[in-house]
PDB file of N, CA and C in Angstrom:
ATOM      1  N   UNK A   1       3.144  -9.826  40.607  1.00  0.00           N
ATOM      2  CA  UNK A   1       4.440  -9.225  40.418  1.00  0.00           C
ATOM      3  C   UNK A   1       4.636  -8.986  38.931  1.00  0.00           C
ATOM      4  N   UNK A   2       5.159  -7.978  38.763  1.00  0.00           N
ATOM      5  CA  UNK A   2       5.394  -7.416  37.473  1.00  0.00           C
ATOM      6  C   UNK A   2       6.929  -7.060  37.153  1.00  0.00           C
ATOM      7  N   UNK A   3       7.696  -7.857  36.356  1.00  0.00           N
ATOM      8  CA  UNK A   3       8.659  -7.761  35.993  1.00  0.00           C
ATOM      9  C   UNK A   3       9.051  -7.258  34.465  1.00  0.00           C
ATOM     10  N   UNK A   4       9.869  -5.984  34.207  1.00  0.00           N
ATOM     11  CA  UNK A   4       9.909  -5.618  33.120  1.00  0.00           C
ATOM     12  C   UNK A   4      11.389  -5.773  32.756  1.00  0.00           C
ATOM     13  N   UNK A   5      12.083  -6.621  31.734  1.00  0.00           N
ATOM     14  CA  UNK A   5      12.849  -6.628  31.208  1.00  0.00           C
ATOM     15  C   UNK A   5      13.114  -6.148  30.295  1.00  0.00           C
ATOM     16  N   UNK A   6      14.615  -5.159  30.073  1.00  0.00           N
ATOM     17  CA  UNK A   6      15.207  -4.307  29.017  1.00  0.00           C
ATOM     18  C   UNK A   6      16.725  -4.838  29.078  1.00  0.00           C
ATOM     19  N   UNK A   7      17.040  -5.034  27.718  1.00  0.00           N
ATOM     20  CA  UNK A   7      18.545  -5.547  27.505  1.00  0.00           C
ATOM     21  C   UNK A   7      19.397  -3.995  27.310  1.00  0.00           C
ATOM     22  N   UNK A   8      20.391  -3.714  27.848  1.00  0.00           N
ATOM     23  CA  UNK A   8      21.259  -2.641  27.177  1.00  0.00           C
ATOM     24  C   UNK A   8      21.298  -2.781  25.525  1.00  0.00           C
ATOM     25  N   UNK A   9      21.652  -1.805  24.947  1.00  0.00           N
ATOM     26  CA  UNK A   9      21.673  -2.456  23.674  1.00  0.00           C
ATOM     27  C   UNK A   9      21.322  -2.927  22.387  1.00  0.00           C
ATOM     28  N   UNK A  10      19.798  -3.490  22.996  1.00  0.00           N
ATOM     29  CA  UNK A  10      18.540  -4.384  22.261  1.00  0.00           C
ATOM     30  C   UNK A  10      18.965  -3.789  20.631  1.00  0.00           C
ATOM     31  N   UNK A  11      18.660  -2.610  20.562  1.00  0.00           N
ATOM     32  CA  UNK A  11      18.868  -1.894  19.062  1.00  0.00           C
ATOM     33  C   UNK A  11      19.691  -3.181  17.971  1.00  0.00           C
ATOM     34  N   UNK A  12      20.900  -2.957  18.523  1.00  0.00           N
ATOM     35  CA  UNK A  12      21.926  -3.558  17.831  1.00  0.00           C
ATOM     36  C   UNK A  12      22.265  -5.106  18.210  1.00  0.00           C
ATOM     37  N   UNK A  13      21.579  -5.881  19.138  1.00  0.00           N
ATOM     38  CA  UNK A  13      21.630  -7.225  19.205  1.00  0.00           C
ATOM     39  C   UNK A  13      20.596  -7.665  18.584  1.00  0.00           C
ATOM     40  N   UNK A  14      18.841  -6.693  18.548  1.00  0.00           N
ATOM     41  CA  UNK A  14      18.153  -7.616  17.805  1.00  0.00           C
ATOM     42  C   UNK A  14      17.513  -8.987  18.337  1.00  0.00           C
ATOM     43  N   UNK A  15      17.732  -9.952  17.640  1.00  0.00           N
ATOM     44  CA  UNK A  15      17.121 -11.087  18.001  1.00  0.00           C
ATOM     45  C   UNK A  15      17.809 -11.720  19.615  1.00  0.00           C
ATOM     46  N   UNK A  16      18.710 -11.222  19.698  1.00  0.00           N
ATOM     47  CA  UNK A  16      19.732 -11.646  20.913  1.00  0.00           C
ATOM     48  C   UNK A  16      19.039 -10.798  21.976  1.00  0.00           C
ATOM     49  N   UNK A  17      18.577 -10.210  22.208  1.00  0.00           N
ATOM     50  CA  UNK A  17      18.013  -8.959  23.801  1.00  0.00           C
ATOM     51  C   UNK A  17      17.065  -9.783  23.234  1.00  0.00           C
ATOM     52  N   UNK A  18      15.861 -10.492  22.458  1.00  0.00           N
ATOM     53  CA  UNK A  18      14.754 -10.406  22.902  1.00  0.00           C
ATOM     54  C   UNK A  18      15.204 -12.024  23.514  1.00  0.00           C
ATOM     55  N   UNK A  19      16.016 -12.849  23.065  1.00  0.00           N
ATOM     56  CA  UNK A  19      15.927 -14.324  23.527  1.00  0.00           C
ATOM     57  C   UNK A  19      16.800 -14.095  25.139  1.00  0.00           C
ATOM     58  N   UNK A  20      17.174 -13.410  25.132  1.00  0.00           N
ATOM     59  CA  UNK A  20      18.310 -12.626  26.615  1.00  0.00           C
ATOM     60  C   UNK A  20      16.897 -12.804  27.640  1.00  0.00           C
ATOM     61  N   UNK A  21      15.878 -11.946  27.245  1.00  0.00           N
ATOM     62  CA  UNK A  21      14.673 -11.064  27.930  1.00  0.00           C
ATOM     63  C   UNK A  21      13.439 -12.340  28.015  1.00  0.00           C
ATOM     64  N   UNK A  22      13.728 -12.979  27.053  1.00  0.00           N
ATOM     65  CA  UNK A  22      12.471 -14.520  27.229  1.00  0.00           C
ATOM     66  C   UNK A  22      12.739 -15.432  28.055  1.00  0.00           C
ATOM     67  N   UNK A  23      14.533 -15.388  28.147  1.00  0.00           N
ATOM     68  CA  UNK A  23      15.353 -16.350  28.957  1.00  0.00           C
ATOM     69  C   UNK A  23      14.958 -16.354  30.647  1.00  0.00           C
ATOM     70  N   UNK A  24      15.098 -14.574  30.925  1.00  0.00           N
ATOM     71  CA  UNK A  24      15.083 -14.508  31.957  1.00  0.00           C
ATOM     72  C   UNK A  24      13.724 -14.633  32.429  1.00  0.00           C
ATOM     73  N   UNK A  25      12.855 -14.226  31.835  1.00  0.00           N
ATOM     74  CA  UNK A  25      11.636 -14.132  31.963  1.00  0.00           C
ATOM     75  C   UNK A  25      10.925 -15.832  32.655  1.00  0.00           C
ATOM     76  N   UNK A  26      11.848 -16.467  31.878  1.00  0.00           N
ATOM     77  CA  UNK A  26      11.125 -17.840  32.202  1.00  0.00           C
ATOM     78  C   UNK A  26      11.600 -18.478  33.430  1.00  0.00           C
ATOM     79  N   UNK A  27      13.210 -17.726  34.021  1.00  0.00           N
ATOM     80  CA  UNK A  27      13.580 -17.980  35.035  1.00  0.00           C
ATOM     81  C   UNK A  27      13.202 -17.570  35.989  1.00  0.00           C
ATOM     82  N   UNK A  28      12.439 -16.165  35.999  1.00  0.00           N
ATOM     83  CA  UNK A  28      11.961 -15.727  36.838  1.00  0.00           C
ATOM     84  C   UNK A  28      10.780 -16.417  37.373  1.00  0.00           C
ATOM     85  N   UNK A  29       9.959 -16.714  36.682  1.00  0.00           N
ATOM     86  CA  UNK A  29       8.549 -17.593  36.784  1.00  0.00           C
ATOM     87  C   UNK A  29       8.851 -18.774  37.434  1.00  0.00           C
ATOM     88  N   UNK A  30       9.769 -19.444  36.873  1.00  0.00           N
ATOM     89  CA  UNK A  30      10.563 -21.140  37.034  1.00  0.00           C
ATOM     90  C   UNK A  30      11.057 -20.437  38.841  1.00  0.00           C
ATOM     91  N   UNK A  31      11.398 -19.964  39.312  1.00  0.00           N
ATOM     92  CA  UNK A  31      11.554 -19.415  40.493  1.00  0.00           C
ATOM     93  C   UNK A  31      10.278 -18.932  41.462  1.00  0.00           C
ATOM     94  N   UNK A  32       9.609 -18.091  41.255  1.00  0.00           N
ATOM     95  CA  UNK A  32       8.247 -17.888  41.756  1.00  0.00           C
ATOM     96  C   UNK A  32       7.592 -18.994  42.251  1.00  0.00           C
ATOM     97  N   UNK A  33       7.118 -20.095  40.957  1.00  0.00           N
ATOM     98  CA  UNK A  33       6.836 -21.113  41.063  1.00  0.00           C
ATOM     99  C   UNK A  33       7.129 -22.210  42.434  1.00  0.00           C
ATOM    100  N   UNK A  34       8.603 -22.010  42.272  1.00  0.00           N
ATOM    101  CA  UNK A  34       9.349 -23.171  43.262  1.00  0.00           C
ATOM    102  C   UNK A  34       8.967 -22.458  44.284  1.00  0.00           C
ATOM    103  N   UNK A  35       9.254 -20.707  44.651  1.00  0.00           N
ATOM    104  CA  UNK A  35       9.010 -20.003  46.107  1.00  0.00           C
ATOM    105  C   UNK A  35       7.326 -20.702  46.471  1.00  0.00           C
ATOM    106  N   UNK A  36       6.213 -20.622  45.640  1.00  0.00           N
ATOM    107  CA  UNK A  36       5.280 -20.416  45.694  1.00  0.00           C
ATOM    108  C   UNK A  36       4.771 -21.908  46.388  1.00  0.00           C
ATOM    109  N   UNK A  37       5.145 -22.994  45.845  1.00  0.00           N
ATOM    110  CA  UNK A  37       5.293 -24.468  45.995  1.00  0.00           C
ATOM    111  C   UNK A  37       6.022 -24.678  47.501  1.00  0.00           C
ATOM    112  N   UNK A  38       7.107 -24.238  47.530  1.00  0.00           N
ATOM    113  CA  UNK A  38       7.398 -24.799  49.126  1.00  0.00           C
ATOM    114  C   UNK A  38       6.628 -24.070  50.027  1.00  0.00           C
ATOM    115  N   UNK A  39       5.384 -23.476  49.845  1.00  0.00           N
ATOM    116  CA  UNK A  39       4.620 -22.949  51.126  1.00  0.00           C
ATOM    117  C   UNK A  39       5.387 -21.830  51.762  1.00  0.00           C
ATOM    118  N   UNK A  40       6.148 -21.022  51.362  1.00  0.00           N
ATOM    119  CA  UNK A  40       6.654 -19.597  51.947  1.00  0.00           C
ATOM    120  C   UNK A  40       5.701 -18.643  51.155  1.00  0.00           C
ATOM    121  N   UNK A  41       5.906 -17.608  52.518  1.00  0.00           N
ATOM    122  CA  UNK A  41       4.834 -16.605  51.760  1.00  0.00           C
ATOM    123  C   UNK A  41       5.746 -15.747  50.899  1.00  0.00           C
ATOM    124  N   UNK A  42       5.209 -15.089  50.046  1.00  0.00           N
ATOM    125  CA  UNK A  42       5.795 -14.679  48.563  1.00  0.00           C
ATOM    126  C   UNK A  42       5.820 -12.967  49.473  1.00  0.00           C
ATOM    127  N   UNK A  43       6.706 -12.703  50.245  1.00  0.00           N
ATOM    128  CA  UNK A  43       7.095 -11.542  50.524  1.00  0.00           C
ATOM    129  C   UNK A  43       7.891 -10.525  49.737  1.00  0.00           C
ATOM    130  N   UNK A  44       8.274  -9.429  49.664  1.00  0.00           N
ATOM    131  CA  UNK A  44       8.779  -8.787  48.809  1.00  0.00           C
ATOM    132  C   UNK A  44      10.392  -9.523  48.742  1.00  0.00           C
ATOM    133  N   UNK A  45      10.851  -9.617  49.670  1.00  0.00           N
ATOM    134  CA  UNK A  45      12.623 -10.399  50.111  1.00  0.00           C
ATOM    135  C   UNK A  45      12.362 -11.451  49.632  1.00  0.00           C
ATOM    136  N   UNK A  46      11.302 -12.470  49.116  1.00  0.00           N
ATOM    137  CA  UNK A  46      11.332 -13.799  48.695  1.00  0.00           C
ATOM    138  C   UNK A  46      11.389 -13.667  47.195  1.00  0.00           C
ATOM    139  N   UNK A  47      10.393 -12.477  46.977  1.00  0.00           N
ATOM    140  CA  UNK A  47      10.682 -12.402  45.310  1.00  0.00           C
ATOM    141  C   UNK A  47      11.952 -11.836  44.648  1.00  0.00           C
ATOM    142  N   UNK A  48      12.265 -10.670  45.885  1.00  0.00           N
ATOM    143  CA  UNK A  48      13.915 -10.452  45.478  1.00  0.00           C
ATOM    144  C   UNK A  48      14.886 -11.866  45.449  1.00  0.00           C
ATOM    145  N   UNK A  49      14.899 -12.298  46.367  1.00  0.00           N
ATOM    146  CA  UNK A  49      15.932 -13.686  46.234  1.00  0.00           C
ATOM    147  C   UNK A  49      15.500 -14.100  44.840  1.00  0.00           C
ATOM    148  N   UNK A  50      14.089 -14.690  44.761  1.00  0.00           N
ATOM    149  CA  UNK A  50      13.963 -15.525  43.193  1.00  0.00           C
ATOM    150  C   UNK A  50      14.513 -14.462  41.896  1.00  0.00           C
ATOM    151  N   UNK A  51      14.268 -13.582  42.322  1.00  0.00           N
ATOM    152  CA  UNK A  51      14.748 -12.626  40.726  1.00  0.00           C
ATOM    153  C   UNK A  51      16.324 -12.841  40.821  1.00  0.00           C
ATOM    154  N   UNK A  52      16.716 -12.368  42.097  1.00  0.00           N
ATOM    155  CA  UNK A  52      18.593 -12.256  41.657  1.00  0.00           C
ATOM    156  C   UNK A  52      18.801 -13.770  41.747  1.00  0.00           C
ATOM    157  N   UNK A  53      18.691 -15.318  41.869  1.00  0.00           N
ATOM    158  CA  UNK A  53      18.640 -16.566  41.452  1.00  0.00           C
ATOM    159  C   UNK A  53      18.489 -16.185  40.213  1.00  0.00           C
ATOM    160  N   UNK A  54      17.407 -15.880  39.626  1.00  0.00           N
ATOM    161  CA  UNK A  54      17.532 -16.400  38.295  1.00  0.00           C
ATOM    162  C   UNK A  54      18.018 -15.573  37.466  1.00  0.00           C
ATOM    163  N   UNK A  55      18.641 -13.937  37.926  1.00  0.00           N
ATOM    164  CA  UNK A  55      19.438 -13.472  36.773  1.00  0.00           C
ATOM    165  C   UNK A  55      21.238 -14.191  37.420  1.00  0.00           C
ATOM    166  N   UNK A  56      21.218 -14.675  38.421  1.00  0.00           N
ATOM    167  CA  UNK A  56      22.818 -15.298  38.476  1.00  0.00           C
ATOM    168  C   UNK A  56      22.710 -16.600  37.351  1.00  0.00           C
ATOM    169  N   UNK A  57      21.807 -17.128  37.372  1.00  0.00           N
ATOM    170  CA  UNK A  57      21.927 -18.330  36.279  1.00  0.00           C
ATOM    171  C   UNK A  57      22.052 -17.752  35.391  1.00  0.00           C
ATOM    172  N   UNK A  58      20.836 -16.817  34.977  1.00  0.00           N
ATOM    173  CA  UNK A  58      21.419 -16.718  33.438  1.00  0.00           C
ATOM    174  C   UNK A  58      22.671 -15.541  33.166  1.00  0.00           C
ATOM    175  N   UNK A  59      23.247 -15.155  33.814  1.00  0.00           N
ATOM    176  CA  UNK A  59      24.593 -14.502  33.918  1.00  0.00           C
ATOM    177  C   UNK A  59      25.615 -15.614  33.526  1.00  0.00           C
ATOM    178  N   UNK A  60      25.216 -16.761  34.621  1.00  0.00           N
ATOM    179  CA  UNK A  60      26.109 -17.878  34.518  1.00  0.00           C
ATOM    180  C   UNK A  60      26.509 -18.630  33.021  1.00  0.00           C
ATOM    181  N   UNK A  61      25.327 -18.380  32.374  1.00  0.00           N
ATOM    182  CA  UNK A  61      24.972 -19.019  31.542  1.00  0.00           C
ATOM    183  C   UNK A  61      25.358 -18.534  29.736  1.00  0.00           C
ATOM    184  N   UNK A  62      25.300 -17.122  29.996  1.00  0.00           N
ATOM    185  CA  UNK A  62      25.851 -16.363  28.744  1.00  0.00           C
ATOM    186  C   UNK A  62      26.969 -15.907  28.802  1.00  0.00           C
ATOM    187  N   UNK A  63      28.065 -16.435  29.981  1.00  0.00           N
ATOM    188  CA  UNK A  63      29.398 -16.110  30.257  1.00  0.00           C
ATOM    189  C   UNK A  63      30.148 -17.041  29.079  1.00  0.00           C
TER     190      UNK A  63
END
């Protein structure tokens, strides 16, 4: 799976879109991981769930 992250913006945040884009990046993986570990097969709907999990955290998180 190939996930490409782009911040709106990036230009003018700078150091902020790339730590935004590392953040998620690691949540996404930190998710995969766990799908991958409880023995479900990594279907396209399993990787959707793990991606929108881990952009609600980090939504949660830069609120």
């Amino acid at each position: 799976m190939k996930v490409t992250v782009t911040v709106d913006g990036a230009a003018r945040l700078g150091a902020e879109a790339s730590r935004i884009a590392a953040q998620l990046r690691a949540e996404v993986e930190r998710e995969l991981q766990a799908s991958a570990a409880s023995g479900q097969p990594l279907d396209a709907e399993a990787r959707r769930d793990a991606l929108e999990r881990s952009v609600r955290r980090l939504w949660g998180a830069t609120l």
